[in-house]
N, C-alpha and C. Protein backbone atom coordinates (compact mmCIF):
# COMPACT_ATOMS: atom_id res chain seq x y z
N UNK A 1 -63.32 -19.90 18.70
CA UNK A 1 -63.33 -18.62 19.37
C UNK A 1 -61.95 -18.28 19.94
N UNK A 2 -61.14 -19.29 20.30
CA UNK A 2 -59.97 -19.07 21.01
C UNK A 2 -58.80 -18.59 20.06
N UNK A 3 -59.09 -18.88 18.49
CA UNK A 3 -58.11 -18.73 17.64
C UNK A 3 -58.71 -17.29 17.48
N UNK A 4 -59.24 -16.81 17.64
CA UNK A 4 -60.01 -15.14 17.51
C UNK A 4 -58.76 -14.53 17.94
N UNK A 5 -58.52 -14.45 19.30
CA UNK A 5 -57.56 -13.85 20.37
C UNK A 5 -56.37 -13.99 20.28
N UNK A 6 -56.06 -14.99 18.99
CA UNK A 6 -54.43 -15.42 18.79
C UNK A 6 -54.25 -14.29 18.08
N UNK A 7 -55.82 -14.78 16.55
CA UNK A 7 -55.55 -13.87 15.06
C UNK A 7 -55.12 -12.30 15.35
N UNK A 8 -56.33 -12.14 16.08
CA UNK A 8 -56.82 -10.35 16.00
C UNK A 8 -55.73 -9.84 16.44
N UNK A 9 -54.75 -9.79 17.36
CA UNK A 9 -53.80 -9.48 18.14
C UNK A 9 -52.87 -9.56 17.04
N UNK A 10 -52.53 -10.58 16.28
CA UNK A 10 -51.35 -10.83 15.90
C UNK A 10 -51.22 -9.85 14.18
N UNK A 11 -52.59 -9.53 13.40
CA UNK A 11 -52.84 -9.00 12.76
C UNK A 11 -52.75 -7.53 12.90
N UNK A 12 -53.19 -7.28 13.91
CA UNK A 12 -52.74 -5.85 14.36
C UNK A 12 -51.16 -5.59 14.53
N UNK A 13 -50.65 -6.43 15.02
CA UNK A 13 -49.24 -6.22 15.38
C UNK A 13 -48.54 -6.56 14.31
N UNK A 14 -49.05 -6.69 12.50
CA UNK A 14 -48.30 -7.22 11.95
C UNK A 14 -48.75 -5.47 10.95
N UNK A 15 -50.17 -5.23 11.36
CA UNK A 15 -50.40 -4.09 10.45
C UNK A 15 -49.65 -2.74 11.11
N UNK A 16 -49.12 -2.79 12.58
CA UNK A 16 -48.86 -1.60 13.01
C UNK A 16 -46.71 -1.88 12.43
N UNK A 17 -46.68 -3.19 12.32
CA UNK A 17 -45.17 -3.01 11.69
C UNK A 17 -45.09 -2.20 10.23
N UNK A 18 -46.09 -2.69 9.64
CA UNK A 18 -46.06 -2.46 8.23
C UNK A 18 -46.56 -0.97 7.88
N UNK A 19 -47.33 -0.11 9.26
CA UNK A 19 -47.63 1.32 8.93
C UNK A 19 -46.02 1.81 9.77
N UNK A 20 -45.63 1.37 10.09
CA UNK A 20 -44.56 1.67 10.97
C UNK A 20 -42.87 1.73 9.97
N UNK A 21 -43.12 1.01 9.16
CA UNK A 21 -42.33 0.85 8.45
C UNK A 21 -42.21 1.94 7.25
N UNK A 22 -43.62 2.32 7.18
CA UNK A 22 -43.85 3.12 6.02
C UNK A 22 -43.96 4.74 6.39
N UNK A 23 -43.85 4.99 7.70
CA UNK A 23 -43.69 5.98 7.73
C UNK A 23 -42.17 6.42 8.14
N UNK A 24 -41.36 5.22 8.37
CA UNK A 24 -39.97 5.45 8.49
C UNK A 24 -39.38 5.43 7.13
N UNK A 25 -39.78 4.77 5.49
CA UNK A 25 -39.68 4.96 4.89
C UNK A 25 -39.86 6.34 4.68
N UNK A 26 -41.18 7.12 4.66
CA UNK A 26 -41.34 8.43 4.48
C UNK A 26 -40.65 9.46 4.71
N UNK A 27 -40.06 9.34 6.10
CA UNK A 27 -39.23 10.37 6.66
C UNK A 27 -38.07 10.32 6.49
N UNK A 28 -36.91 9.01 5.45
CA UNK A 28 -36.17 8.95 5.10
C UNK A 28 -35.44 9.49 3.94
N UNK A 29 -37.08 9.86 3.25
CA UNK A 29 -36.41 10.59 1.70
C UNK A 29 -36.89 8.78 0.94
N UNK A 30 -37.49 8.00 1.18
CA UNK A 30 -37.22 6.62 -0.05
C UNK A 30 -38.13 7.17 -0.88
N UNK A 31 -39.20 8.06 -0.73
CA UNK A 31 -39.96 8.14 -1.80
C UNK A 31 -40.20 9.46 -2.43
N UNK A 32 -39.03 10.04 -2.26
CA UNK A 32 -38.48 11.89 -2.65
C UNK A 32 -38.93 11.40 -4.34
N UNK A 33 -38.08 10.52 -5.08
CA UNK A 33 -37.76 10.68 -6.42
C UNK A 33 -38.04 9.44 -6.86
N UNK A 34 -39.60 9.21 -7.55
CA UNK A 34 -39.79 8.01 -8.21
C UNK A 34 -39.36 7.51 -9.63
N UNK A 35 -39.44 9.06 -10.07
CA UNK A 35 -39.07 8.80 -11.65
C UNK A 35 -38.03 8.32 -12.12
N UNK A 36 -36.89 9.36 -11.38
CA UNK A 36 -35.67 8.77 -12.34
C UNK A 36 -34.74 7.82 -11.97
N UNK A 37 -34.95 7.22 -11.15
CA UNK A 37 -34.39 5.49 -11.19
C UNK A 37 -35.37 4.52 -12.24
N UNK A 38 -36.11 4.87 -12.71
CA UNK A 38 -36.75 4.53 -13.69
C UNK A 38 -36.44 4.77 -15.18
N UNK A 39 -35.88 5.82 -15.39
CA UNK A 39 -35.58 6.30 -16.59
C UNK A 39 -33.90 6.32 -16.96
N UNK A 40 -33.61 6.23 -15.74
CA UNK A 40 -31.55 6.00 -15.51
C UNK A 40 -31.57 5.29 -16.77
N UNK A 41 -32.14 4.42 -16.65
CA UNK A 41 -31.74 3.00 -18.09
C UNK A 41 -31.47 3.59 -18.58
N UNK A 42 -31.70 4.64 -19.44
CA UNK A 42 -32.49 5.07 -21.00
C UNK A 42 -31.00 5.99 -21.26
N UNK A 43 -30.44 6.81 -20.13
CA UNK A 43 -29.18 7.40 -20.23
C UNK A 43 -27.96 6.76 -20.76
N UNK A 44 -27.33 7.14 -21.92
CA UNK A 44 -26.00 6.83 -21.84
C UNK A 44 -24.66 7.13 -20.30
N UNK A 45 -24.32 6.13 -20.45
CA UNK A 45 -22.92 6.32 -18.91
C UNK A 45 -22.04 7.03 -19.50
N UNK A 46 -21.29 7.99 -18.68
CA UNK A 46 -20.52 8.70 -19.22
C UNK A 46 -19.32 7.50 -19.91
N UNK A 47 -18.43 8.45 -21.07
CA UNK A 47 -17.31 7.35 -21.51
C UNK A 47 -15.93 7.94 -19.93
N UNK A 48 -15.73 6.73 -19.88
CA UNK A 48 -14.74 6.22 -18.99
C UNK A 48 -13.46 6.87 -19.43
N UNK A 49 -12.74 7.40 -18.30
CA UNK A 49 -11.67 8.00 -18.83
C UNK A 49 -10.41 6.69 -19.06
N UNK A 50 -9.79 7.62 -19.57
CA UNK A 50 -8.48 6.87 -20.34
C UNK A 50 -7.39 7.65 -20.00
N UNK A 51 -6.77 6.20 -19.02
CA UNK A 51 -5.34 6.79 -18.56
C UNK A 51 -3.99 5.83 -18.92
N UNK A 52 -3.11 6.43 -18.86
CA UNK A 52 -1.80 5.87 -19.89
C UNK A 52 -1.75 4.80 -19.29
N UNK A 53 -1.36 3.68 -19.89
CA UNK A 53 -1.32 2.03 -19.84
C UNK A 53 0.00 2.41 -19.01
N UNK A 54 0.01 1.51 -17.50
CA UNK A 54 1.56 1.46 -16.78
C UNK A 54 2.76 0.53 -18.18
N UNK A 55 3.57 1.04 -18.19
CA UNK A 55 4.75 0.55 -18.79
C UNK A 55 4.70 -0.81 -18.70
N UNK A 56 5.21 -1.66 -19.83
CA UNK A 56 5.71 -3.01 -19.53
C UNK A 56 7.20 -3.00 -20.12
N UNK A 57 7.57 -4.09 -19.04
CA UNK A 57 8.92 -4.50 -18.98
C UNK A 57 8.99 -5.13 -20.32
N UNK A 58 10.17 -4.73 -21.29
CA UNK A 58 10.49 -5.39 -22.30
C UNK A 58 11.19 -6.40 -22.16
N UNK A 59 10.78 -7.34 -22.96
CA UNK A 59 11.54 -8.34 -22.61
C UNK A 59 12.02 -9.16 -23.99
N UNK A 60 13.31 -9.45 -23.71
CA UNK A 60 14.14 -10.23 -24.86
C UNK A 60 13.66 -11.49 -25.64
N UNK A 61 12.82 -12.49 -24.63
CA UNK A 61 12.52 -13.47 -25.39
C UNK A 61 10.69 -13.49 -25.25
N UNK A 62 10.18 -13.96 -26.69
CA UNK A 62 8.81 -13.50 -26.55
C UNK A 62 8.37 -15.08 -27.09
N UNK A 63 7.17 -15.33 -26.30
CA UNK A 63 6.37 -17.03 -26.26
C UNK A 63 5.45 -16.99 -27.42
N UNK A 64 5.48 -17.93 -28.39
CA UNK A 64 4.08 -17.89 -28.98
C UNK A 64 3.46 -18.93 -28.32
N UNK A 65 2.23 -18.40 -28.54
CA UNK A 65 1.45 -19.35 -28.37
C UNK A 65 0.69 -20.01 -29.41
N UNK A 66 -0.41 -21.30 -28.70
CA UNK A 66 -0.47 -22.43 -30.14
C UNK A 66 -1.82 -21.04 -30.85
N UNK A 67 -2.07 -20.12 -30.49
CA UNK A 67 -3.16 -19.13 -31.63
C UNK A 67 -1.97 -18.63 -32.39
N UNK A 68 -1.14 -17.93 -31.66
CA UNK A 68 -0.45 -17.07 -32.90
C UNK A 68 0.33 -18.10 -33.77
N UNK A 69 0.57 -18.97 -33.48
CA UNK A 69 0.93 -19.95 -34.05
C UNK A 69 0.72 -20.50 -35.54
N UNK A 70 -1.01 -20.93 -35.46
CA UNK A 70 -1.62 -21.53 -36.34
C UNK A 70 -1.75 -20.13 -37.51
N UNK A 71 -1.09 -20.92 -38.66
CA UNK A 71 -1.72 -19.92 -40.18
C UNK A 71 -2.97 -20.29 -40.28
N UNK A 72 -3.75 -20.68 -40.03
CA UNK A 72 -4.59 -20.83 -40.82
C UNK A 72 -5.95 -20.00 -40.09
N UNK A 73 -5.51 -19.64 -39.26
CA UNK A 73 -6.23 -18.63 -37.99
C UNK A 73 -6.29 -17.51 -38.57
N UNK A 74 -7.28 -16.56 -39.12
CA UNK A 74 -7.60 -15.47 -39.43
C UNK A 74 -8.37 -14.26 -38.08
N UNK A 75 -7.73 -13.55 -38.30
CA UNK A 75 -8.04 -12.05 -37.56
C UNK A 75 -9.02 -11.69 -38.33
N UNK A 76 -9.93 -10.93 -37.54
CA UNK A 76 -11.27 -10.62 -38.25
C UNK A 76 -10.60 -8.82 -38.59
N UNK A 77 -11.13 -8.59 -40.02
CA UNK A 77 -10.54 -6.99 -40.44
C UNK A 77 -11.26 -6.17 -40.30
C-alpha cells in the first residue's frame, strides 16, 4: 500500500512532463510540416558552385613520387 503513494504521484508527475512537453512542442511550430523532411531524400542538392582554383606558386623543381613513378601503373581511361 505504501508503494501506492510513491507510484501514483510519481506517474502523474511523469505524465504531466510528457503533456507538457507536447504542448511546448506544439506551440513551437515542431509539427507545422511533417511531410517534407521526409521526402528531402528523394530531391537532388543543388550542383555546388564553382569558383576559380586560388593560384599556385610555380615552382622550378617538381617531386615524383613512388605512383608517378612506377610504369607499370595504369590510369584508368
Amino acid at each position: 500500500m505504501e508503494t501506492i503513494f510513491v507510484l501514483l504521484p510519481l506517474a502523474l508527475l511523469i505524465a504531466a512532463i510528457a503533456v507538457g512537453l507536447f504542448v511546448w512542442a506544439a506551440r513551437t511550430g515542431q509539427f507545422d510540416d511533417l511531410d517534407t523532411p521526409a521526402v528531402r531524400i528523394l530531391f537532388d542538392d543543388e550542383e555546388p558552385r564553382r569558383t576559380a582554383a586560388p593560384p599556385t606558386p610555380a615552382s622550378s623543381t617538381t617531386t615524383t613520387t613512388t605512383a608517378d613513378a612506377d610504369p607499370t601503373r595504369r590510369t584508368p581511361a
